[in-house]
N, C-alpha and C. Protein backbone atom coordinates (compact mmCIF):
# COMPACT_ATOMS: atom_id res chain seq x y z
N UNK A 1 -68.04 90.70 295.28
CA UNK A 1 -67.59 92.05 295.04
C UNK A 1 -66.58 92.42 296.13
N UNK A 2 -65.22 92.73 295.61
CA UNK A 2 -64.11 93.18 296.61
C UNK A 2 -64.64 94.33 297.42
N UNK A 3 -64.36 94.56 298.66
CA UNK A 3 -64.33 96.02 299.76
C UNK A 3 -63.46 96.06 299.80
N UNK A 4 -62.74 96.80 300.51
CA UNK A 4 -61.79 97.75 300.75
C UNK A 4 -61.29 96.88 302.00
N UNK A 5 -60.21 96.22 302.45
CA UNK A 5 -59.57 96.12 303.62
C UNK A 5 -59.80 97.12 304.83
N UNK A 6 -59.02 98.28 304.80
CA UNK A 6 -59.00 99.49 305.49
C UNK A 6 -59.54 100.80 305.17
N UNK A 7 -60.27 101.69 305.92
CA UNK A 7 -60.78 102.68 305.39
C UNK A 7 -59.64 103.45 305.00
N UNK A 8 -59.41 104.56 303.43
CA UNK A 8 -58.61 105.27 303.35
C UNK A 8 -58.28 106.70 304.02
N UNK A 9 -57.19 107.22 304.88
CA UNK A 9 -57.57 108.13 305.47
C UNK A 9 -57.80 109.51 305.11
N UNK A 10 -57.70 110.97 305.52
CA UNK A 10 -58.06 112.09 304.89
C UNK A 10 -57.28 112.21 304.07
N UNK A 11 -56.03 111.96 304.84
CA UNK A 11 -54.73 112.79 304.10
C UNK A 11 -54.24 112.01 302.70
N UNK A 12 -54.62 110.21 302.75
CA UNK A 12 -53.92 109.82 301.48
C UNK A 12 -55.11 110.13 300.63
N UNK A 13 -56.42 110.46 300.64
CA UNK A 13 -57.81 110.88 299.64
C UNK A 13 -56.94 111.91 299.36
N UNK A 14 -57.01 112.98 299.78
CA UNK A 14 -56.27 114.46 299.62
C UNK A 14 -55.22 114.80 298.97
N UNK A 15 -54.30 113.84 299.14
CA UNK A 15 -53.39 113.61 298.50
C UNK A 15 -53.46 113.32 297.15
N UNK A 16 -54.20 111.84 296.92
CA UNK A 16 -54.64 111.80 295.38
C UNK A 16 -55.06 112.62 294.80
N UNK A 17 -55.90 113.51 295.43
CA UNK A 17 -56.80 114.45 294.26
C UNK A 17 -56.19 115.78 294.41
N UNK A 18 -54.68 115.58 294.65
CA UNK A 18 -53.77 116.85 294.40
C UNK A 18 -53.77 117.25 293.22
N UNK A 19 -53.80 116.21 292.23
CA UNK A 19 -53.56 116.63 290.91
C UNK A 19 -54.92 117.06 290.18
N UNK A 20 -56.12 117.27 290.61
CA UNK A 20 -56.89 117.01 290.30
C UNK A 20 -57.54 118.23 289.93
N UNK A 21 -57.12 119.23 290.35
CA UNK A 21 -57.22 120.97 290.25
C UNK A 21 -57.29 121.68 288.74
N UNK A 22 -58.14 122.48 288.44
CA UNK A 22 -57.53 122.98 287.40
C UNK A 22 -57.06 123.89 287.01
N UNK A 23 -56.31 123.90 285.79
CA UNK A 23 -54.68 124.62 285.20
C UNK A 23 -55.76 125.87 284.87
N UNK A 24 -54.98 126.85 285.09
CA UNK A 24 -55.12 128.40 284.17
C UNK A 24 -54.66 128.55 282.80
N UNK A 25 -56.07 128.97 282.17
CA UNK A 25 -55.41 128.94 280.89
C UNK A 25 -55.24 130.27 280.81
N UNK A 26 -53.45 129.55 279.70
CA UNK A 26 -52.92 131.12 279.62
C UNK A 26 -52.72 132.01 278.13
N UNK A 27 -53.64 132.61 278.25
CA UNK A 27 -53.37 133.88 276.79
C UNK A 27 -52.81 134.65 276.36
N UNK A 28 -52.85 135.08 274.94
CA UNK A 28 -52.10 135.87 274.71
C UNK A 28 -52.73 137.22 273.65
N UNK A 29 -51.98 138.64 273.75
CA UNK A 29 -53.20 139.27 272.90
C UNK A 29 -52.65 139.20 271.20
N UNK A 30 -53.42 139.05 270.34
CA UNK A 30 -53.39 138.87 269.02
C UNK A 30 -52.45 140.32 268.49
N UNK A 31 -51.63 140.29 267.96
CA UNK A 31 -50.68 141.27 266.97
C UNK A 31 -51.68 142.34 266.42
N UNK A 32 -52.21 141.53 265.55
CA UNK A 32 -53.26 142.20 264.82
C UNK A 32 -54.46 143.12 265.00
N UNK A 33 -55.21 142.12 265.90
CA UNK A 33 -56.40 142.82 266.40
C UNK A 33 -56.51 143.01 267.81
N UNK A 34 -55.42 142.89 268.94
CA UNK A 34 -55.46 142.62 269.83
C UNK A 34 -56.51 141.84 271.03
N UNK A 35 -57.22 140.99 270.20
CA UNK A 35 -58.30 140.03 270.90
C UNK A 35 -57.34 139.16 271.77
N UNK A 36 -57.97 138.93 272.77
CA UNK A 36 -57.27 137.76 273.63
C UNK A 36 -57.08 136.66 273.17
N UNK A 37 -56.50 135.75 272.63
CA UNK A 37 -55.94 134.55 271.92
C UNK A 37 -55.42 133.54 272.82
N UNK A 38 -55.69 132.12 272.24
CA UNK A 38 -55.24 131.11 272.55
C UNK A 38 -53.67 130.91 272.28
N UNK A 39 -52.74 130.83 272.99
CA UNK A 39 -51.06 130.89 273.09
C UNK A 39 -51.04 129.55 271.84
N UNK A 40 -50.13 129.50 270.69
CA UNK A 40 -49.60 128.63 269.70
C UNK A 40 -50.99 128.24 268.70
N UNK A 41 -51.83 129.01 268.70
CA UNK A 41 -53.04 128.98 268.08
C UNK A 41 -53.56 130.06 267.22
N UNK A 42 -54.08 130.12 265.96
CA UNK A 42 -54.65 131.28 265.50
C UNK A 42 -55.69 131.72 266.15
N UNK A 43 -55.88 133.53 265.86
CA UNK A 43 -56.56 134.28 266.81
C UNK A 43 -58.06 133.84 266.08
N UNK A 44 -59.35 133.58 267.00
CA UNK A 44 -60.47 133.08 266.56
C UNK A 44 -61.14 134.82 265.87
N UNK A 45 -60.82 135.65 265.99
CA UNK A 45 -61.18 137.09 265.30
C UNK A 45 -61.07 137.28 263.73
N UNK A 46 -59.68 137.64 263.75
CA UNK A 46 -58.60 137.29 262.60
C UNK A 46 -58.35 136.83 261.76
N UNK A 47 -57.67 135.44 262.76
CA UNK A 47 -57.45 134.43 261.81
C UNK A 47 -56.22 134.61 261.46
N UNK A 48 -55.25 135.12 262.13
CA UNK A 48 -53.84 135.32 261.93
C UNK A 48 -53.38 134.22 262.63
N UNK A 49 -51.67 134.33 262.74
CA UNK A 49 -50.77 133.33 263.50
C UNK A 49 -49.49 133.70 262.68
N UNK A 50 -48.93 134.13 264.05
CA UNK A 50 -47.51 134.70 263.70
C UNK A 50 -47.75 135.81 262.60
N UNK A 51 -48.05 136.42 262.85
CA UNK A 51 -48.46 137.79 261.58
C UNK A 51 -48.77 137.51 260.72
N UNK A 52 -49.16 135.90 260.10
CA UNK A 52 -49.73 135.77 259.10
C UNK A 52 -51.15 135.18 258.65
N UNK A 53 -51.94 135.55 257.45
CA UNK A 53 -53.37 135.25 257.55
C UNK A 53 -53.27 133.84 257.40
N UNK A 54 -54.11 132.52 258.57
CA UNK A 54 -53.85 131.65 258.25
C UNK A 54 -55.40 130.79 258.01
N UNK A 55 -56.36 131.72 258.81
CA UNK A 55 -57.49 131.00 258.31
C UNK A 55 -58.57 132.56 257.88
N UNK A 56 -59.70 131.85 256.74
CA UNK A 56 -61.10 133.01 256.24
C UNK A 56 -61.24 133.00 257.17
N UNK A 57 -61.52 134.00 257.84
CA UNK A 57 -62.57 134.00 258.59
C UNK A 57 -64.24 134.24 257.99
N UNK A 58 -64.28 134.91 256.75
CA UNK A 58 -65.35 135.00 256.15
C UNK A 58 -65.88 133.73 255.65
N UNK A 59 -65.36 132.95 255.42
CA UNK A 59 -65.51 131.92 254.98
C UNK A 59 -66.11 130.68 256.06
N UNK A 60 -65.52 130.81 256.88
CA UNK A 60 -65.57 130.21 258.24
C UNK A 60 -67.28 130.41 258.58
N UNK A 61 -67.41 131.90 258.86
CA UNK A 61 -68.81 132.62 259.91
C UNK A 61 -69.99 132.04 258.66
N UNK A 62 -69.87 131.97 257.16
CA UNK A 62 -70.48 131.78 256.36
C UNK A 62 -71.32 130.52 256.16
N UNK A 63 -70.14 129.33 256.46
CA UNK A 63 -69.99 128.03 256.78
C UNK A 63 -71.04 127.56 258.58
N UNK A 64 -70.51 128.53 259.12
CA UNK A 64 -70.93 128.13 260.35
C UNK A 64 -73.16 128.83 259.91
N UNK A 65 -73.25 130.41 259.48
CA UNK A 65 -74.58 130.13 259.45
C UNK A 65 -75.44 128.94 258.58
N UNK A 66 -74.42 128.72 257.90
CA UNK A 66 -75.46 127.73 256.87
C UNK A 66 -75.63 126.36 257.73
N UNK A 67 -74.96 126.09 258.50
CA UNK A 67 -75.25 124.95 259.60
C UNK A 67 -76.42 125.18 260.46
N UNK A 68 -76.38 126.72 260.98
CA UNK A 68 -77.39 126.75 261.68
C UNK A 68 -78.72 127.10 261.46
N UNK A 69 -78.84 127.54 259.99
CA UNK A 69 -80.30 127.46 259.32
C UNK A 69 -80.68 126.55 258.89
N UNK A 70 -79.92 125.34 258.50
CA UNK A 70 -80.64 123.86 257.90
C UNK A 70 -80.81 122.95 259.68
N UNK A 71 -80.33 123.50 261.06
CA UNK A 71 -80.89 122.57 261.85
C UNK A 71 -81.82 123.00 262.29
């Protein structure tokens, strides 16, 4: 099993895990209903995108209880 030659020091560890941070996600408020929304995504409320209806939502919440009464 390989070791390591040299111990790595603070600054090159530190360095690697520069990228390692995480991003802010950034929102946006819905046209419609003004719910906070996912940016290039329909609003999970709604169901709009770009002013237009793009998903049931009735259809959707309907779908989702019948999943959770047969588990």
């Amino acid at each position: 099993m390989g070791l390591p030659a040299k111990q790595r020091t603070r600054q090159s560890r530190d360095e690697r895990r520069s990228h390692h941070a995480l991003k802010k996600i950034t929102t946006k408020t819905c046209e419609k209903c003004g719910a906070p929304a996912l940016s290039h995504q329909a609003c999970a409320k709604c169901g709009t995108y770009k002013g237009k209806q793009v998903v049931n939502i009735e259809k959707r919440l309907k779908r989702s209880s019948r999943k959770t009464k047969t588990a």
